[in-house]
PDB file of N, CA and C in Angstrom:
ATOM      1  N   UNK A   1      -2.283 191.886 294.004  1.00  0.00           N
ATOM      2  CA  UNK A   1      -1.469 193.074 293.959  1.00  0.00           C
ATOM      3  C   UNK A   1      -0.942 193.314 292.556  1.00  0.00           C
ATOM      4  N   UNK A   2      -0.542 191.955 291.861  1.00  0.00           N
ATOM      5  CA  UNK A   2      -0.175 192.191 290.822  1.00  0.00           C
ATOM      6  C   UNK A   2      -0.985 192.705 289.554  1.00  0.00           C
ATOM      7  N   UNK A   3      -2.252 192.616 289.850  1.00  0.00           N
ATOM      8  CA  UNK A   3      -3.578 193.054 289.095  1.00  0.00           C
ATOM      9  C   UNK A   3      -3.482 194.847 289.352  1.00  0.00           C
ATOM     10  N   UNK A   4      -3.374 194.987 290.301  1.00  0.00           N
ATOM     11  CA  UNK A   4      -4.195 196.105 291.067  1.00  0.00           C
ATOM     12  C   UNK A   4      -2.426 196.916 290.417  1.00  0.00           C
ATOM     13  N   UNK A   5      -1.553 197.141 290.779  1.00  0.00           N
ATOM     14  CA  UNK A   5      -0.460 197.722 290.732  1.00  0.00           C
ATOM     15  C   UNK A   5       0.430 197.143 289.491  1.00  0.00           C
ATOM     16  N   UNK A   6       0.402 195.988 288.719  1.00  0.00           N
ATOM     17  CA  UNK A   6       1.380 195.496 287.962  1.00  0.00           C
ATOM     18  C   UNK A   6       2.890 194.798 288.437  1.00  0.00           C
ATOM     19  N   UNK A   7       2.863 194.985 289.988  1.00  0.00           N
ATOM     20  CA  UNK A   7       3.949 194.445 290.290  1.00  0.00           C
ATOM     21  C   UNK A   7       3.697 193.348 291.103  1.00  0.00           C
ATOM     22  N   UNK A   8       4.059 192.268 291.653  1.00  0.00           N
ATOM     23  CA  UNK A   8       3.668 191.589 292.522  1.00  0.00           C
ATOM     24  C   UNK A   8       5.121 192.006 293.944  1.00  0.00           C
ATOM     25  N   UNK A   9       4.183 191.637 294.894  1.00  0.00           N
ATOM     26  CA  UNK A   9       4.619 191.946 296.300  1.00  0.00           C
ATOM     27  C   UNK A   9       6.097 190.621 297.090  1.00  0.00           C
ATOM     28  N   UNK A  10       5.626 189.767 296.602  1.00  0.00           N
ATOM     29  CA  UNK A  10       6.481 188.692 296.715  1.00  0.00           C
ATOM     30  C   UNK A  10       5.886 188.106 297.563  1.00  0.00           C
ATOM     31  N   UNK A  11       6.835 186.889 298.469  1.00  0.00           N
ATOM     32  CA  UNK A  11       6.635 186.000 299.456  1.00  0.00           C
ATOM     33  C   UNK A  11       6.728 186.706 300.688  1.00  0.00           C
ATOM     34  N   UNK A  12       5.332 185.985 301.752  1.00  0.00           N
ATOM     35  CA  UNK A  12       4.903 186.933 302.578  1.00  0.00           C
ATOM     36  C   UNK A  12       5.939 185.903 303.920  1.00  0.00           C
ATOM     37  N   UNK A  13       6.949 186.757 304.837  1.00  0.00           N
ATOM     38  CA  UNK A  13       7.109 186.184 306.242  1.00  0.00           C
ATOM     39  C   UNK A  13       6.945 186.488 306.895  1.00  0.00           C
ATOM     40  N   UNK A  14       6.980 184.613 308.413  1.00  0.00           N
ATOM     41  CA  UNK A  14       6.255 184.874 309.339  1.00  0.00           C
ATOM     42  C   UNK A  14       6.097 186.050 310.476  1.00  0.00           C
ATOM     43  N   UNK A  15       5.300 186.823 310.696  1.00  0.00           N
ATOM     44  CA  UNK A  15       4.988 188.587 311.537  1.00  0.00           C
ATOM     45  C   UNK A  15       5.451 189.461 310.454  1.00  0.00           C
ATOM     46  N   UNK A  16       5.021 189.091 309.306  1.00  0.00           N
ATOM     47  CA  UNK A  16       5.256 190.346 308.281  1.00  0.00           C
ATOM     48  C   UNK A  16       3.813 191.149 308.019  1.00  0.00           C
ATOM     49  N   UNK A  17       3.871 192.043 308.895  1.00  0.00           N
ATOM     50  CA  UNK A  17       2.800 192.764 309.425  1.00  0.00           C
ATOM     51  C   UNK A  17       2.701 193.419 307.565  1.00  0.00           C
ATOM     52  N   UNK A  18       3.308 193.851 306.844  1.00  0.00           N
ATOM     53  CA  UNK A  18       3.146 194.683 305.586  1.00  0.00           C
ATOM     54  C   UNK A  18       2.732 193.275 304.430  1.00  0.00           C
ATOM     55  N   UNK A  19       3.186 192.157 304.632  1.00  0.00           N
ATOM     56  CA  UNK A  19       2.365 191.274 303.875  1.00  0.00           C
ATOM     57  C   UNK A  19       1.579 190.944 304.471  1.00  0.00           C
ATOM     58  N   UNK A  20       1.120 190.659 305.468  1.00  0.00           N
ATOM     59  CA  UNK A  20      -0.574 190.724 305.819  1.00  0.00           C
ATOM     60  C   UNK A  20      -1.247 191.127 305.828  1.00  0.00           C
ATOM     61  N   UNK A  21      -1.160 192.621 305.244  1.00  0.00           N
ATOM     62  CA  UNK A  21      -1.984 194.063 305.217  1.00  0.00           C
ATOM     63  C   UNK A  21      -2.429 193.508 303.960  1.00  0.00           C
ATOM     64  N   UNK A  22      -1.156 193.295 302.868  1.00  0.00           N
ATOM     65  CA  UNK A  22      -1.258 193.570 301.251  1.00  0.00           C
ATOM     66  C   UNK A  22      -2.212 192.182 301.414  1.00  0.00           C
ATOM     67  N   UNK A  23      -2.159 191.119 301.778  1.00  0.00           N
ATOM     68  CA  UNK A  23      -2.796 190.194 301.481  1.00  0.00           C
ATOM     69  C   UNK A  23      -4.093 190.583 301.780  1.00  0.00           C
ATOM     70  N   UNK A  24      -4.576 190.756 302.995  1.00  0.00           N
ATOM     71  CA  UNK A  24      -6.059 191.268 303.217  1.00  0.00           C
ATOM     72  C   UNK A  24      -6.849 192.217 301.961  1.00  0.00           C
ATOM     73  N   UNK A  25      -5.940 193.847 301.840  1.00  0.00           N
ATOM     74  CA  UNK A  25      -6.333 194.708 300.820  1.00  0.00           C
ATOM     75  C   UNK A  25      -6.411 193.865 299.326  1.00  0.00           C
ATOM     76  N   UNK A  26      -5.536 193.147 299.064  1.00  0.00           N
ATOM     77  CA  UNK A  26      -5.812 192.679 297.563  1.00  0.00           C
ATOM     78  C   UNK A  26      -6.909 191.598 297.293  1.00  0.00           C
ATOM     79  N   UNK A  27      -6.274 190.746 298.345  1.00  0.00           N
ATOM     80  CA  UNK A  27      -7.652 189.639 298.306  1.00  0.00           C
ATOM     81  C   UNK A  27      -8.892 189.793 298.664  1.00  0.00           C
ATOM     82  N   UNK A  28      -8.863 190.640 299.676  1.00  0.00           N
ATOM     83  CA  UNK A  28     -10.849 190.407 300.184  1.00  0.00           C
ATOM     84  C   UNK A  28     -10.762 192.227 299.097  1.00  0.00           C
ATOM     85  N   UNK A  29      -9.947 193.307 299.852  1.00  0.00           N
ATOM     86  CA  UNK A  29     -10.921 194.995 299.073  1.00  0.00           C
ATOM     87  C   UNK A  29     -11.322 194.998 297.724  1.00  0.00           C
ATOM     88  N   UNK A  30      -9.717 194.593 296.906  1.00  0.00           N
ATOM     89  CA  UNK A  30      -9.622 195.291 296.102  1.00  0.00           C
ATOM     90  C   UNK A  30     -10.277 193.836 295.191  1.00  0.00           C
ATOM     91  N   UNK A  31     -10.440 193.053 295.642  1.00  0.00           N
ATOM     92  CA  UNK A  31     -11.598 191.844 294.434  1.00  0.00           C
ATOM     93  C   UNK A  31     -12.714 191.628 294.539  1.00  0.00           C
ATOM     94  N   UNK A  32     -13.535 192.474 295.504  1.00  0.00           N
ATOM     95  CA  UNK A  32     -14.921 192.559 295.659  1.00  0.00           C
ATOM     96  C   UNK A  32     -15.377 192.862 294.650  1.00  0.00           C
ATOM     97  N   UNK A  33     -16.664 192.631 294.801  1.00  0.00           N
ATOM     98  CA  UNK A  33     -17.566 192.866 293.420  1.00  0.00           C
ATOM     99  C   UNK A  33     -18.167 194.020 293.941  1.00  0.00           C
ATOM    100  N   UNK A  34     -18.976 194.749 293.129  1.00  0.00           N
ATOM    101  CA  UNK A  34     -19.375 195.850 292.756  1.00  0.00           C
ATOM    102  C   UNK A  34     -19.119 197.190 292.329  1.00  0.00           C
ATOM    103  N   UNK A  35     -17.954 197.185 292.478  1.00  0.00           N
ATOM    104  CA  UNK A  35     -17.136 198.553 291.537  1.00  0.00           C
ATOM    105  C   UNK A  35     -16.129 197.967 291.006  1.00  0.00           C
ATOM    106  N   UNK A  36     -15.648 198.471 289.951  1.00  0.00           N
ATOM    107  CA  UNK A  36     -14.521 198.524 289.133  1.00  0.00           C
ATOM    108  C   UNK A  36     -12.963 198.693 289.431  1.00  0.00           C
ATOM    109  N   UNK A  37     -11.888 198.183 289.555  1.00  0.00           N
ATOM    110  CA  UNK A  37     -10.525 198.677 289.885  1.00  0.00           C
ATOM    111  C   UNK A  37     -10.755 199.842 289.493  1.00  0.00           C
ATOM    112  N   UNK A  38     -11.027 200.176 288.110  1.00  0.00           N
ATOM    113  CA  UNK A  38     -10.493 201.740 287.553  1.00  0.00           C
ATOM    114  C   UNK A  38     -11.791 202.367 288.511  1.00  0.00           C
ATOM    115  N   UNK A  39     -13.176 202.442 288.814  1.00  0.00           N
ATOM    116  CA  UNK A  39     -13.655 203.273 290.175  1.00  0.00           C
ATOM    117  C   UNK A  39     -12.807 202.915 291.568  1.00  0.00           C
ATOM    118  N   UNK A  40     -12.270 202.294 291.545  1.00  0.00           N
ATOM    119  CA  UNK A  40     -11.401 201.881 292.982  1.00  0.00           C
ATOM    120  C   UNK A  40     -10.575 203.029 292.813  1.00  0.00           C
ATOM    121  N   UNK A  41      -9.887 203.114 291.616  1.00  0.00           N
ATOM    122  CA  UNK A  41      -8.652 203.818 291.602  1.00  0.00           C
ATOM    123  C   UNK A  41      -8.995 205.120 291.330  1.00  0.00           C
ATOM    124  N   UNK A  42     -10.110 205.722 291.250  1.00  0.00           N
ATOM    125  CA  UNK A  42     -10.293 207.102 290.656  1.00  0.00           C
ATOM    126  C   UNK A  42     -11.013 207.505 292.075  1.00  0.00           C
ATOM    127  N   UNK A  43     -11.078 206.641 293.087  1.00  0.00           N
ATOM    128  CA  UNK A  43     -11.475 207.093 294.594  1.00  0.00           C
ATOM    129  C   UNK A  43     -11.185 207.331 295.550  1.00  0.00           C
ATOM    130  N   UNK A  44      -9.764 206.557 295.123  1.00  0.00           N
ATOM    131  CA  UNK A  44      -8.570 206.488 295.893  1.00  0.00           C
ATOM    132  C   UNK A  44      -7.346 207.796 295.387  1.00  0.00           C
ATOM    133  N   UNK A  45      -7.597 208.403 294.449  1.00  0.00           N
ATOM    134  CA  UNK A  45      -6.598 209.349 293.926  1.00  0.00           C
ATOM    135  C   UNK A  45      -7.823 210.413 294.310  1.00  0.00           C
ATOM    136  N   UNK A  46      -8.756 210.493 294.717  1.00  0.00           N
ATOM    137  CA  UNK A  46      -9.248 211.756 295.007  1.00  0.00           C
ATOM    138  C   UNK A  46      -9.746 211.938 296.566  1.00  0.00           C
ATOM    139  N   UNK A  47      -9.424 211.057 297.504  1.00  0.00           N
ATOM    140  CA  UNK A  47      -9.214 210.611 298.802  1.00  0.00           C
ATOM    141  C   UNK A  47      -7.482 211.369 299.000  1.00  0.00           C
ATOM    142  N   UNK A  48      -6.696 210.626 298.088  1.00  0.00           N
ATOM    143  CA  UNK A  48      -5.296 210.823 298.889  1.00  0.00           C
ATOM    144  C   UNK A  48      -4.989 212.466 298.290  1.00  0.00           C
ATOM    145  N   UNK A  49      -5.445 213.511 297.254  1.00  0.00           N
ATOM    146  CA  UNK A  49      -5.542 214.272 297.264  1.00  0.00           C
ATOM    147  C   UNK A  49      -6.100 215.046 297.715  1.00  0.00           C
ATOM    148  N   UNK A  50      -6.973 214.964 298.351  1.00  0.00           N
ATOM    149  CA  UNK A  50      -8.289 215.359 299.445  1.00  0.00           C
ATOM    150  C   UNK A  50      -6.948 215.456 300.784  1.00  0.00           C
ATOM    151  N   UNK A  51      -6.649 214.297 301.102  1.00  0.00           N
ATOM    152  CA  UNK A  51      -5.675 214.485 302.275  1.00  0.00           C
ATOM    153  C   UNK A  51      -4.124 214.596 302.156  1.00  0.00           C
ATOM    154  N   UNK A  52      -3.652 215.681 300.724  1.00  0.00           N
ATOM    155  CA  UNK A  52      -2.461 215.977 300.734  1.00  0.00           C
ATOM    156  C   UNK A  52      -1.705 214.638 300.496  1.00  0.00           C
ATOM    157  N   UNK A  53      -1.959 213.599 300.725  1.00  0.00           N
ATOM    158  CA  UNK A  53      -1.237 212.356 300.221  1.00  0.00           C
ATOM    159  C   UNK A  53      -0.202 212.307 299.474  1.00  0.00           C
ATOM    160  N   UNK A  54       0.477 213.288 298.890  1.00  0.00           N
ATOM    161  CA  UNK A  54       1.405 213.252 297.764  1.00  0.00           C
ATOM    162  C   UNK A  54       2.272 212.076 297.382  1.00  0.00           C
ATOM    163  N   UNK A  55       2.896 211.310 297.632  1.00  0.00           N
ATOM    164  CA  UNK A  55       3.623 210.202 298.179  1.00  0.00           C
ATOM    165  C   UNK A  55       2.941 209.130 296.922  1.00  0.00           C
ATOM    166  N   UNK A  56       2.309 208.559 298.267  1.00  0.00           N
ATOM    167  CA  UNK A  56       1.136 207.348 297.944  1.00  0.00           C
ATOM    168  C   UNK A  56       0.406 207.592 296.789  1.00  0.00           C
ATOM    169  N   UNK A  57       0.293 209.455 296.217  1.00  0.00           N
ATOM    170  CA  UNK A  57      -0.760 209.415 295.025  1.00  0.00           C
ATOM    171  C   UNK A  57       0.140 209.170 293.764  1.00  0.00           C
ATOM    172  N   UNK A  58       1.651 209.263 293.877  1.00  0.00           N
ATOM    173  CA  UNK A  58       2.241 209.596 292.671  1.00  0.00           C
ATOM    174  C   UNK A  58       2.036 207.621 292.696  1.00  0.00           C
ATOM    175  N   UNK A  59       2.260 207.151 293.607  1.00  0.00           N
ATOM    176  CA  UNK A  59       1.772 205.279 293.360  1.00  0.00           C
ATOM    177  C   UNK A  59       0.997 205.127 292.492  1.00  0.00           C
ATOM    178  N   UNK A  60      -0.171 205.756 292.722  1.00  0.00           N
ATOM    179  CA  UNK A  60      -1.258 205.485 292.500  1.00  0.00           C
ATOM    180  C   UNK A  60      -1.573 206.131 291.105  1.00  0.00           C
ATOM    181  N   UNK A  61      -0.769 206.834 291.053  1.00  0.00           N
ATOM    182  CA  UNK A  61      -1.029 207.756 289.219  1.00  0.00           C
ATOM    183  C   UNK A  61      -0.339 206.765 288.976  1.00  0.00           C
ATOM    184  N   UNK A  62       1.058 206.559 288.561  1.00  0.00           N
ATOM    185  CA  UNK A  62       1.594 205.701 288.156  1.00  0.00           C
ATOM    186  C   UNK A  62       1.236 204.082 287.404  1.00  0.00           C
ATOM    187  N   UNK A  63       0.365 203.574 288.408  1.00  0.00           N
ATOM    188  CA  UNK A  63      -0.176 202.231 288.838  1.00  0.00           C
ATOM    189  C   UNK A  63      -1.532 202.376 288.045  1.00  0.00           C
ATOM    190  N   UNK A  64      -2.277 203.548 287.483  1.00  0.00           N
ATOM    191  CA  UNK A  64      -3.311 203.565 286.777  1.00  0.00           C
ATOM    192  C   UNK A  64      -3.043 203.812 285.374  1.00  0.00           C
ATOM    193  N   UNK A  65      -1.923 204.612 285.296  1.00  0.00           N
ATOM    194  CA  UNK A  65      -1.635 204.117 283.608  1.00  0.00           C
ATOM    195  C   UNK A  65      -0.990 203.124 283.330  1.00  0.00           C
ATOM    196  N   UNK A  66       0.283 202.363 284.164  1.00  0.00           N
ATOM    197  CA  UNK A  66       0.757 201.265 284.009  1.00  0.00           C
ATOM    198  C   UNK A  66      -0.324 200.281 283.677  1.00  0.00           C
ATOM    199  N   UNK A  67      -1.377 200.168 284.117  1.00  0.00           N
ATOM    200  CA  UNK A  67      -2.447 199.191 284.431  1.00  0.00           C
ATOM    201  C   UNK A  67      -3.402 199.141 283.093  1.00  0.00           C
ATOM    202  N   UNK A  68      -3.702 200.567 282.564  1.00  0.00           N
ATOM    203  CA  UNK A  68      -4.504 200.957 281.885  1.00  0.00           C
ATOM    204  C   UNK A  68      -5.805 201.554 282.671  1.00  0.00           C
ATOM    205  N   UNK A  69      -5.665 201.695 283.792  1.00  0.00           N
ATOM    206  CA  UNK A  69      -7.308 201.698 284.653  1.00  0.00           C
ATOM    207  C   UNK A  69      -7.524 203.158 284.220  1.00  0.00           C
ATOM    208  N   UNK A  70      -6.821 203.962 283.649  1.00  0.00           N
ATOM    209  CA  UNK A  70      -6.782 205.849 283.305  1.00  0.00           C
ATOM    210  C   UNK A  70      -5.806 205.589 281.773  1.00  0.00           C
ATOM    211  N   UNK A  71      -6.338 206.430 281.455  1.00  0.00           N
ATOM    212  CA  UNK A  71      -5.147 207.486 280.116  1.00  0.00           C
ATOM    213  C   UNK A  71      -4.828 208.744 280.719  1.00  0.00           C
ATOM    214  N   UNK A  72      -3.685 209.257 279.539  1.00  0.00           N
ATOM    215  CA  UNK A  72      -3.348 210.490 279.802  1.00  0.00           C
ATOM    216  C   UNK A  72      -4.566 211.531 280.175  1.00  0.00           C
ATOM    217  N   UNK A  73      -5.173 211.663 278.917  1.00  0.00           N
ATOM    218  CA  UNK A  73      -6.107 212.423 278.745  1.00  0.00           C
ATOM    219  C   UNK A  73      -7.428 211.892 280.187  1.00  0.00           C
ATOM    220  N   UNK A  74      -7.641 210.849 280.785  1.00  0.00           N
ATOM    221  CA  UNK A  74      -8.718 211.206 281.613  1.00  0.00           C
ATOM    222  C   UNK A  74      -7.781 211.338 282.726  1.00  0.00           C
ATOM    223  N   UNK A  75      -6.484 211.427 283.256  1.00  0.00           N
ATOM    224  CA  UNK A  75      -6.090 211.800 284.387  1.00  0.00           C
ATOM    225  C   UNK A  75      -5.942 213.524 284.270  1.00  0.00           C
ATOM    226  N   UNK A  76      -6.029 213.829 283.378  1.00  0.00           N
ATOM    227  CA  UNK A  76      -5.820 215.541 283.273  1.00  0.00           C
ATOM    228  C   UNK A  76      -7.158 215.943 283.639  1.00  0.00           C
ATOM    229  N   UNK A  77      -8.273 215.290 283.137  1.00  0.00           N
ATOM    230  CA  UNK A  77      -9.697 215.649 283.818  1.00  0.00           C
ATOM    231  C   UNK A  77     -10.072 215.803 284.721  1.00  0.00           C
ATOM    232  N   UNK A  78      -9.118 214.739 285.689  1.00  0.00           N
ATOM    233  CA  UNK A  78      -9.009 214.269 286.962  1.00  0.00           C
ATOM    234  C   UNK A  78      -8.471 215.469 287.705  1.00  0.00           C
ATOM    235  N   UNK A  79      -7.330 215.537 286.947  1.00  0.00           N
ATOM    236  CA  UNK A  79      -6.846 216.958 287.785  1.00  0.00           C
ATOM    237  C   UNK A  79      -7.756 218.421 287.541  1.00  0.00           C
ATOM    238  N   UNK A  80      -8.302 218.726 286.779  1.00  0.00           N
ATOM    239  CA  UNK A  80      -9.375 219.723 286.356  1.00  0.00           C
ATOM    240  C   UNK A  80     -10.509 219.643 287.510  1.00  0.00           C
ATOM    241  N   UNK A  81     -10.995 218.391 287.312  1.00  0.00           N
ATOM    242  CA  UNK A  81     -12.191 218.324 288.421  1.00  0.00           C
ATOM    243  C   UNK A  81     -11.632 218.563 289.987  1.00  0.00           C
ATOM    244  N   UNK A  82     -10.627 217.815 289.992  1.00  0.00           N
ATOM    245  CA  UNK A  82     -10.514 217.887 291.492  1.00  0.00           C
ATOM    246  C   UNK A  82      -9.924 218.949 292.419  1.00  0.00           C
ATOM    247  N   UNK A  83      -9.542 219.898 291.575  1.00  0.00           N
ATOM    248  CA  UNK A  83      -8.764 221.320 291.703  1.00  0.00           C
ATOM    249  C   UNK A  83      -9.864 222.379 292.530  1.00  0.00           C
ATOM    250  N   UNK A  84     -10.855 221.884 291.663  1.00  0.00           N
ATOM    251  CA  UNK A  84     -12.295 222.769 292.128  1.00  0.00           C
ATOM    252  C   UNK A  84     -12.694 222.289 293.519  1.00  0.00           C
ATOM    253  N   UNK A  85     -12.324 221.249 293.727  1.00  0.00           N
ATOM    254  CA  UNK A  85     -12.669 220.774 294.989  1.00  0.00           C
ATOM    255  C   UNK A  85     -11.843 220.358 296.436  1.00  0.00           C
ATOM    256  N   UNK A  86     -10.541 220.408 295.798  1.00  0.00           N
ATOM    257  CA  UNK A  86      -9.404 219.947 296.869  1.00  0.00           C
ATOM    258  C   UNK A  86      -8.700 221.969 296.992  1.00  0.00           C
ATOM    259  N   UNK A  87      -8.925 222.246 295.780  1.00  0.00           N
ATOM    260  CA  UNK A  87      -8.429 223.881 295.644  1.00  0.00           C
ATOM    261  C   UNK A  87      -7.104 223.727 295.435  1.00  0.00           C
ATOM    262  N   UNK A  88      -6.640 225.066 294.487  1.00  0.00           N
ATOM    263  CA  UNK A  88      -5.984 224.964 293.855  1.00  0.00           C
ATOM    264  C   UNK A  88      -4.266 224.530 294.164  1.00  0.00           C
ATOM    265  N   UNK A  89      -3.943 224.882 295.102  1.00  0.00           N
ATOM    266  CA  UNK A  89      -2.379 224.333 295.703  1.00  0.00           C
ATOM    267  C   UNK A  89      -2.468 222.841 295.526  1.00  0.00           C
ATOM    268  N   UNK A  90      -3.472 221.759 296.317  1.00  0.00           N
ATOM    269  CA  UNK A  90      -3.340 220.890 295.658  1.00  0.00           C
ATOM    270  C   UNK A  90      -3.377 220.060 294.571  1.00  0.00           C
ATOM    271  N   UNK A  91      -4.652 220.739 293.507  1.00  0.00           N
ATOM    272  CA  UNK A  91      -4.875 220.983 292.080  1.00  0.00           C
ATOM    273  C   UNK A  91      -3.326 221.262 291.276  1.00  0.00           C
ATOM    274  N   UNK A  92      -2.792 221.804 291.533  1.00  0.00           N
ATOM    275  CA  UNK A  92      -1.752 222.414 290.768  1.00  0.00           C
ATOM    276  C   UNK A  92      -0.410 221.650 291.063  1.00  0.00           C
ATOM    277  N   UNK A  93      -0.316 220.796 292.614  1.00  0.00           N
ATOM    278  CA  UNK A  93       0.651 220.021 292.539  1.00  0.00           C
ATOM    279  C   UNK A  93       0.072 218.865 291.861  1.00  0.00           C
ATOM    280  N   UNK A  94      -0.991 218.396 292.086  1.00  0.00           N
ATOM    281  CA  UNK A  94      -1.423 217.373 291.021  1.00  0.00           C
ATOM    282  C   UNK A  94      -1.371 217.106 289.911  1.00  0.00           C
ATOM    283  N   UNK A  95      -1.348 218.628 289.089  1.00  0.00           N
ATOM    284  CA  UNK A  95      -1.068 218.238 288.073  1.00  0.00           C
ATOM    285  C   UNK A  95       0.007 218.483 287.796  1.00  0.00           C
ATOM    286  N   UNK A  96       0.984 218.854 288.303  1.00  0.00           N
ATOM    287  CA  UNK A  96       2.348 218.558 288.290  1.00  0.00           C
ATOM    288  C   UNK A  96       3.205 217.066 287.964  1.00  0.00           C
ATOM    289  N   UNK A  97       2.224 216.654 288.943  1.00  0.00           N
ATOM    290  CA  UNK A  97       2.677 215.133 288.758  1.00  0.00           C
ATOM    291  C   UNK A  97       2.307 214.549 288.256  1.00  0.00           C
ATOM    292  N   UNK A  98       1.105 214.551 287.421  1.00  0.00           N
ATOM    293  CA  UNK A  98       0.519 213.956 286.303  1.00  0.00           C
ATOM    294  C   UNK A  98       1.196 214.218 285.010  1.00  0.00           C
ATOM    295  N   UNK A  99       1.844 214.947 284.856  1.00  0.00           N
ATOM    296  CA  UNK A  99       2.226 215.476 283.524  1.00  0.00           C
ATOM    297  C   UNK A  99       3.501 215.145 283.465  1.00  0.00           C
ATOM    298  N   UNK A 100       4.267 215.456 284.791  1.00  0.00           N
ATOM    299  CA  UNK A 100       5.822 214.778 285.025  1.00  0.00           C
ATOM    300  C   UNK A 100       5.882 213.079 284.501  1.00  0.00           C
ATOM    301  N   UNK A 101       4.259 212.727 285.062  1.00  0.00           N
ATOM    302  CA  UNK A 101       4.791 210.825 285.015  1.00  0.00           C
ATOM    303  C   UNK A 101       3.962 210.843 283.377  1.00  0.00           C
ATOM    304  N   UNK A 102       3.195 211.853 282.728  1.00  0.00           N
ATOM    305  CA  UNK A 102       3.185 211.287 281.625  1.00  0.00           C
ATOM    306  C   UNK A 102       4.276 211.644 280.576  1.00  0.00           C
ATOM    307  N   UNK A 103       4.769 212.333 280.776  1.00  0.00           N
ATOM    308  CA  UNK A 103       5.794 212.838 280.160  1.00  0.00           C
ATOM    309  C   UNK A 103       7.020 211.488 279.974  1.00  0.00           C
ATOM    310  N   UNK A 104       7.506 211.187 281.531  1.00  0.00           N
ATOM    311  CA  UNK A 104       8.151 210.238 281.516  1.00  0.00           C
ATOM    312  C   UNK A 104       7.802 208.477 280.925  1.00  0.00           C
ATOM    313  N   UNK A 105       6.540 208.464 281.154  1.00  0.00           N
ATOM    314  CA  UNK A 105       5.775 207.249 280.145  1.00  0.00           C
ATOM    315  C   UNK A 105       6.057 207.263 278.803  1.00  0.00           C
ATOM    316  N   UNK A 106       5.519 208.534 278.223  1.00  0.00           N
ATOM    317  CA  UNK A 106       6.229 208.956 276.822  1.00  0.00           C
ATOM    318  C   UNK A 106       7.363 208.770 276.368  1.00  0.00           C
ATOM    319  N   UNK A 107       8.578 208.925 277.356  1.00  0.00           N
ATOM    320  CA  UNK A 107       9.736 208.709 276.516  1.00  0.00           C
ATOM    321  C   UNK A 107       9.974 207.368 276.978  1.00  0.00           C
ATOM    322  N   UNK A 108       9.383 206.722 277.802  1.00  0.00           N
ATOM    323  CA  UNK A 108      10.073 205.329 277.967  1.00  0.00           C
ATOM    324  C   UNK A 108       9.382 204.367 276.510  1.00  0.00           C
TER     325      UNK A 108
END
């Protein structure tokens, strides 16, 4: 988790249904071989925009420049391309929030 997001999740207890999730997703999904975190993450931000996700995507923007898996400049692409395809209401909140969290990266 701490790879994938930069934060780690902590110590998992016993019937902690949300650390047994994170443990499964980090250990077996997200360390498989054959694609890349940064293709993990550029599939997953056009999935949760695809389904209005707003929430979970600002995570997930966040968690790709924290990480390095995106820059500024290829998440704006991101929002360009995917506008054409999710259409524009969600295109346009997207990039709303791309620009809000780079903005705020910037001054930190």
């Amino acid at each position: 988790m701490k790879r994938v997001y930069g934060w780690d999740q902590g110590e998992n207890e016993p019937g902690d249904l949300f650390g047994a999730t994170v443990e499964n997703l980090f250990a077996e999904v997200w360390s498989r071989e054959g694609i890349s975190n940064r293709d993990r993450r550029v599939l997953l931000v056009g999935l949760l925009v695809g389904q209005g996700m707003h929430e979970e995507l600002g995570l997930q923007l966040d968690a790709a420049l924290r990480t390095g898996d995106l820059t500024p400049d290829e998440l704006r692409e991101i929002v360009v391309f995917l506008t054409q395809y999710a259409g524009w209401p969600r295109g346009a909140r997207l990039n709303g929030q791309v620009e809000e969290l780079i903005a705020r990266v910037m001054r930190s």
